[in-house]
C-alpha atoms as a PDB file:
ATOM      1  CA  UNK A   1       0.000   0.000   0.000  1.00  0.00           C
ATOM      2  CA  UNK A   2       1.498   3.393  -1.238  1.00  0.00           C
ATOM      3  CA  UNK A   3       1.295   6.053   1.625  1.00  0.00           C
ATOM      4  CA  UNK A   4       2.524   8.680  -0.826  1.00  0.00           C
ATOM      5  CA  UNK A   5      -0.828  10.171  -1.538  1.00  0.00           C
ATOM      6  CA  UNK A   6      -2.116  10.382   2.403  1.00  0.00           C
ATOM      7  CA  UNK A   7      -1.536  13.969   3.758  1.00  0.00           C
ATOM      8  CA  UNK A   8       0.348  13.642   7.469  1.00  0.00           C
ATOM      9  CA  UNK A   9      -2.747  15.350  10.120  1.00  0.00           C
ATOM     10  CA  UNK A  10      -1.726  19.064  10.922  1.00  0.00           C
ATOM     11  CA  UNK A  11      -0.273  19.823  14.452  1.00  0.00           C
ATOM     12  CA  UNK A  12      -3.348  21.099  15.795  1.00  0.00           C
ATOM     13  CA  UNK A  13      -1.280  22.990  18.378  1.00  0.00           C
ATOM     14  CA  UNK A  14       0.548  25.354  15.909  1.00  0.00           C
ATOM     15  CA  UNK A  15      -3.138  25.858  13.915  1.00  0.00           C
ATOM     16  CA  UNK A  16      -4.510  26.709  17.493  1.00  0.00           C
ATOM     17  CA  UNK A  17      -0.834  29.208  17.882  1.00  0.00           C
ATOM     18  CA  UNK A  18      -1.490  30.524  13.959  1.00  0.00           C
ATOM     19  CA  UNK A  19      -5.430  31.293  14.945  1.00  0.00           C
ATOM     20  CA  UNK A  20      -4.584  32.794  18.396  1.00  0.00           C
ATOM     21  CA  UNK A  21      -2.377  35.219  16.865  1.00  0.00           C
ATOM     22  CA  UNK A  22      -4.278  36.328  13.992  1.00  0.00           C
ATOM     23  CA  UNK A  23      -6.949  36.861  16.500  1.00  0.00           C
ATOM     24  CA  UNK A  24      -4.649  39.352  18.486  1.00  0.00           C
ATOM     25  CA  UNK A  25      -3.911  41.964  15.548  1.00  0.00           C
ATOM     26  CA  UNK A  26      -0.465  41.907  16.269  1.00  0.00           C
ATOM     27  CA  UNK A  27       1.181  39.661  13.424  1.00  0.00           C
ATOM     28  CA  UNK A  28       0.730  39.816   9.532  1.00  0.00           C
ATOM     29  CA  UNK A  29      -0.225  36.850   8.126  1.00  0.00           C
ATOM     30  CA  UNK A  30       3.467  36.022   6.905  1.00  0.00           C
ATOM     31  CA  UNK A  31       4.512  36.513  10.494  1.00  0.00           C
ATOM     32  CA  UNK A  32       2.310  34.147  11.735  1.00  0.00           C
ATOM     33  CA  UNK A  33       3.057  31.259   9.171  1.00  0.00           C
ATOM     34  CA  UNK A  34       6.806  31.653   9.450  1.00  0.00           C
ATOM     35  CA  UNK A  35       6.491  30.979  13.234  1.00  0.00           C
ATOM     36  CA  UNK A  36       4.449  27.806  12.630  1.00  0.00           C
ATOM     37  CA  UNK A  37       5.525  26.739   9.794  1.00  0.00           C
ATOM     38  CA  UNK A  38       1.778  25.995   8.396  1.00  0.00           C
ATOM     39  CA  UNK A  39       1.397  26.832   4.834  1.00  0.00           C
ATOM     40  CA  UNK A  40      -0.855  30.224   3.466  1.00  0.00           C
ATOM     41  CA  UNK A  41      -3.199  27.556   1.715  1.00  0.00           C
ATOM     42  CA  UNK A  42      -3.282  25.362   5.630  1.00  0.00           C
ATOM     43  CA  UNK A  43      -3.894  28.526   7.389  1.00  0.00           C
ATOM     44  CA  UNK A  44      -7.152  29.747   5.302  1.00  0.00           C
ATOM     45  CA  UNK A  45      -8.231  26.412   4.915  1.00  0.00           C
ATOM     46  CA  UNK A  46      -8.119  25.734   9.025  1.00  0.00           C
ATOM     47  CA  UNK A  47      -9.288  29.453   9.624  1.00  0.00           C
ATOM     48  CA  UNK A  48     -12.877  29.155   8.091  1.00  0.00           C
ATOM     49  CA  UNK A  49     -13.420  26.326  10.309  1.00  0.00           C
ATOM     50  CA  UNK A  50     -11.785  28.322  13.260  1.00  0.00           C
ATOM     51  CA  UNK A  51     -14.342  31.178  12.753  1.00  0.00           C
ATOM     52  CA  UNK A  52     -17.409  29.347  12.698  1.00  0.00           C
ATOM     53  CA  UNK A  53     -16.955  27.611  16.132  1.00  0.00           C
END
């Protein structure tokens, strides 16, 4: 079985770092994914879902 194609699960704790400091105002968006390392596409993806709850 070929586990090329299955994405590895996102660190939930540096989504849950990215959201808390976009909700602070303090970091630009570029800020915040070079300190977690999450990619632009990861963060907006995550963030629609963080919003809603």
């Amino acid at each position: 079985m070929c586990t090329c194609l299955i994405h590895p699960k996102k660190d939930h704790s540096k989504l849950e770092l990215a959201f808390r400091m976009h909700d602070s105002k303090e970091y630009s968006i570029q800020e915040i994914l070079d300190a977690t390392g999450i990619s632009r596409a990861t963060f907006y993806r995550y963030l629609s879902k963080w919003l809603i709850l």
